[in-house]
N, C-alpha and C. Protein backbone atom coordinates (compact mmCIF):
# COMPACT_ATOMS: atom_id res chain seq x y z
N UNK A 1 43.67 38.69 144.75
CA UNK A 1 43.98 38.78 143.33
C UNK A 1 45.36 39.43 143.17
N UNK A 2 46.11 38.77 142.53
CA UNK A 2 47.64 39.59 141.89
C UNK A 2 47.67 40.61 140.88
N UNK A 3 47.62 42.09 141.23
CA UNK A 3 48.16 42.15 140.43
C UNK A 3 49.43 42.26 139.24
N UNK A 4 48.98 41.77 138.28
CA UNK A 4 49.79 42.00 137.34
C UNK A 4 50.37 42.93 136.55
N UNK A 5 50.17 44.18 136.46
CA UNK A 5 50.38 45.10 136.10
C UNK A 5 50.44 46.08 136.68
N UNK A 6 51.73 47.47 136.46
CA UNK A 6 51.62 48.62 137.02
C UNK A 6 51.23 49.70 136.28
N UNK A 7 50.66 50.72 136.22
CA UNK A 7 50.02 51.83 135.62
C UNK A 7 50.45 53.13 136.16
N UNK A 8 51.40 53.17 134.95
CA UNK A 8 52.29 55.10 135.60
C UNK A 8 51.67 55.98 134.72
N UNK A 9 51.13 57.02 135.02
CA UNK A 9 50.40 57.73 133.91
C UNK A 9 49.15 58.63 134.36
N UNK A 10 48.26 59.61 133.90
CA UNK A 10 47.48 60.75 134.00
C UNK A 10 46.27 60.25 133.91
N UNK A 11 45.11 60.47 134.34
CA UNK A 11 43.88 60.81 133.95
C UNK A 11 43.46 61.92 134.19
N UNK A 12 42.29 61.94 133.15
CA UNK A 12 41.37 63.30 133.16
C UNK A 12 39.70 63.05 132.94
N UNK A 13 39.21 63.76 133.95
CA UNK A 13 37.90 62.62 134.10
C UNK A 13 37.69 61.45 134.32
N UNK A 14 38.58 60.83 135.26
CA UNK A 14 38.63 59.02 135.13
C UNK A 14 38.86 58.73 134.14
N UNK A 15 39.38 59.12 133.47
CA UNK A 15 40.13 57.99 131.89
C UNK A 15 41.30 58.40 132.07
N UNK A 16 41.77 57.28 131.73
CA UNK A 16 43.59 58.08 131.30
C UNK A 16 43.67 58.56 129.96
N UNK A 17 44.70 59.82 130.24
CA UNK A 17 45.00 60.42 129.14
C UNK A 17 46.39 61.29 129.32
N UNK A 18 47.06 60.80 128.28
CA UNK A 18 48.32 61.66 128.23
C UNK A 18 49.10 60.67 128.21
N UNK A 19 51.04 60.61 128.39
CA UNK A 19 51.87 59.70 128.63
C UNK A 19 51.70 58.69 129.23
N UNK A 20 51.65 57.67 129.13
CA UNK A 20 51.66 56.44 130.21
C UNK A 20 53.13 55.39 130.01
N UNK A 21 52.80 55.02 130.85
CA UNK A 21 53.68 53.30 130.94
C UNK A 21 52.83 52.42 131.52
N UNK A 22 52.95 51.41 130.90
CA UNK A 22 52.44 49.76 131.90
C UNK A 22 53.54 49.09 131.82
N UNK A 23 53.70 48.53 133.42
CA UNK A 23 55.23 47.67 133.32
C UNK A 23 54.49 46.26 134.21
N UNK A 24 54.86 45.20 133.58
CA UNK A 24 54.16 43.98 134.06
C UNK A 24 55.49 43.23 135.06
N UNK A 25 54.68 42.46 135.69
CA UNK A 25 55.37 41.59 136.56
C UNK A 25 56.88 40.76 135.91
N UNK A 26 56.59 40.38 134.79
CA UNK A 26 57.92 39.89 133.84
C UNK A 26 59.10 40.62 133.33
N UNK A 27 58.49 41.72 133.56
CA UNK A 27 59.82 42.75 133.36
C UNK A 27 59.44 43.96 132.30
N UNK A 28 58.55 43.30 131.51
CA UNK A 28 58.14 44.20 129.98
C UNK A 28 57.57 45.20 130.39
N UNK A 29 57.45 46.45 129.57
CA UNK A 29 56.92 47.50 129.67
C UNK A 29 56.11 48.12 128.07
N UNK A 30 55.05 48.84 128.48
CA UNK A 30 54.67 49.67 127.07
C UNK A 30 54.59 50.71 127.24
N UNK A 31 54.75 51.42 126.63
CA UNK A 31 54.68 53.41 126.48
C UNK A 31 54.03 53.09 125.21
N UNK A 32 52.64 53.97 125.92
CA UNK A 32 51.97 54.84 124.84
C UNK A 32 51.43 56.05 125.31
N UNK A 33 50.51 56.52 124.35
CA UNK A 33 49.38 57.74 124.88
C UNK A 33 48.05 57.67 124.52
N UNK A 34 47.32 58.20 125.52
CA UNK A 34 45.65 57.83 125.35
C UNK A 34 44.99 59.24 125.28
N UNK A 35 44.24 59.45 124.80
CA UNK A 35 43.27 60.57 124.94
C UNK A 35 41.62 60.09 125.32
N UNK A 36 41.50 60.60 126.43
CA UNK A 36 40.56 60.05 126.90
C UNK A 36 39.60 58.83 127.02
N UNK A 37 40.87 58.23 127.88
CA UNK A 37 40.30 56.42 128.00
C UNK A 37 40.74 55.94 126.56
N UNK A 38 41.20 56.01 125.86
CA UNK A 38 41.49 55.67 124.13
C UNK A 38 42.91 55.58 123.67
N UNK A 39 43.60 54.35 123.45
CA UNK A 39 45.06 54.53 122.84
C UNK A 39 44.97 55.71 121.49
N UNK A 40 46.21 56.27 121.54
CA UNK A 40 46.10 56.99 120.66
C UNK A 40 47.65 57.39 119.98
N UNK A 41 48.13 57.46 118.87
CA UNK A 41 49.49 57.56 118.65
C UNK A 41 49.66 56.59 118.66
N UNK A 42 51.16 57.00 118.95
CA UNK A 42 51.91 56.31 118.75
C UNK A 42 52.77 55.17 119.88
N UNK A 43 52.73 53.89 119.81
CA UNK A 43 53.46 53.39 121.29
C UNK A 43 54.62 52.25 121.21
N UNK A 44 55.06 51.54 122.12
CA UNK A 44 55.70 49.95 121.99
C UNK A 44 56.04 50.07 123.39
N UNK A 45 56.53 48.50 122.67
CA UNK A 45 56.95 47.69 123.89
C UNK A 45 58.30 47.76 124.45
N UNK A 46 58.57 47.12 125.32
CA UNK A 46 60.29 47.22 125.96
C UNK A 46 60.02 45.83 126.29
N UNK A 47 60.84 44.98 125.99
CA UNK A 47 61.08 43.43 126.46
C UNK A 47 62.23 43.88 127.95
N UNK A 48 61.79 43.08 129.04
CA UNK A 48 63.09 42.91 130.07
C UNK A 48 64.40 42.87 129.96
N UNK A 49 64.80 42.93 128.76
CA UNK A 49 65.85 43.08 128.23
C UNK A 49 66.36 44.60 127.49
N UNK A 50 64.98 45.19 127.62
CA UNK A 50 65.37 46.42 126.76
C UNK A 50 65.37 47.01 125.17
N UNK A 51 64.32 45.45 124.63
CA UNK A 51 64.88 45.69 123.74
C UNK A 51 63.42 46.12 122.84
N UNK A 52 63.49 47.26 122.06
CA UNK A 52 61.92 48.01 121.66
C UNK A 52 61.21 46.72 120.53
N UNK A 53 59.99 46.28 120.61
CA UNK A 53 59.33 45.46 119.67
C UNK A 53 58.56 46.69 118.78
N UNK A 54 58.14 47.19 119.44
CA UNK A 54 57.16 48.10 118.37
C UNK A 54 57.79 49.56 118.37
N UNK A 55 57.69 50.27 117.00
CA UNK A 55 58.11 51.22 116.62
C UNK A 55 56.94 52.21 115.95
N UNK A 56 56.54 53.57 116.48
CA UNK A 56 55.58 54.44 115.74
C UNK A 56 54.58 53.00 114.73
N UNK A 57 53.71 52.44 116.25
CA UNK A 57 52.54 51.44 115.52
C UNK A 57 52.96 50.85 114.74
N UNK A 58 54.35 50.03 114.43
CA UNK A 58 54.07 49.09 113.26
C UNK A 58 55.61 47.52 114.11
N UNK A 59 54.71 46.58 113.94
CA UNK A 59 55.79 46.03 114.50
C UNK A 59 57.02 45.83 114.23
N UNK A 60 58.21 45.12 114.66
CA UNK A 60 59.41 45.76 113.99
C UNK A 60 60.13 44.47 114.51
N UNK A 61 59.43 43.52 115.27
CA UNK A 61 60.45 41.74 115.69
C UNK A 61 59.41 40.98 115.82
N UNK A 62 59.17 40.20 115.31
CA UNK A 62 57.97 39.03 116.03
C UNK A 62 58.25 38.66 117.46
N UNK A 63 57.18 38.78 117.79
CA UNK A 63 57.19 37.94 119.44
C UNK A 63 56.79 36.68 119.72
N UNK A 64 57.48 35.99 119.71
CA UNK A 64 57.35 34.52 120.09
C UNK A 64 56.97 33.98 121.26
């Protein structure tokens, strides 16, 4: 199986919680934060290019 995704980031009790990143095989990345196993806050995306789609939860470019 490939994976597709990388997972930089904390757990506590087997859940993640705290800062993270996921950066996928295509280049994109997301930063958010979880509190126990749970998105939470605030997060977005990074296109391979760098360029932020989401801003404090609200989208901010369509993704096509």
């Amino acid at each position: 199986m490939i994976k597709l995704y990388y997972y930089q980031g904390y757990y506590l009790n087997d859940k993640k919680h705290g800062q993270d990143m996921l950066s996928w095989n295509n280049g994109k990345k997301y930063e958010s934060e979880w509190v126990l196993g749970k998105q939470n806050g605030k997060g977005f995306i990074i296109t391979e290019i760098g360029e932020k789609k989401w801003n404090l939860g609200k989208l901010k470019k369509n993704q096509n």
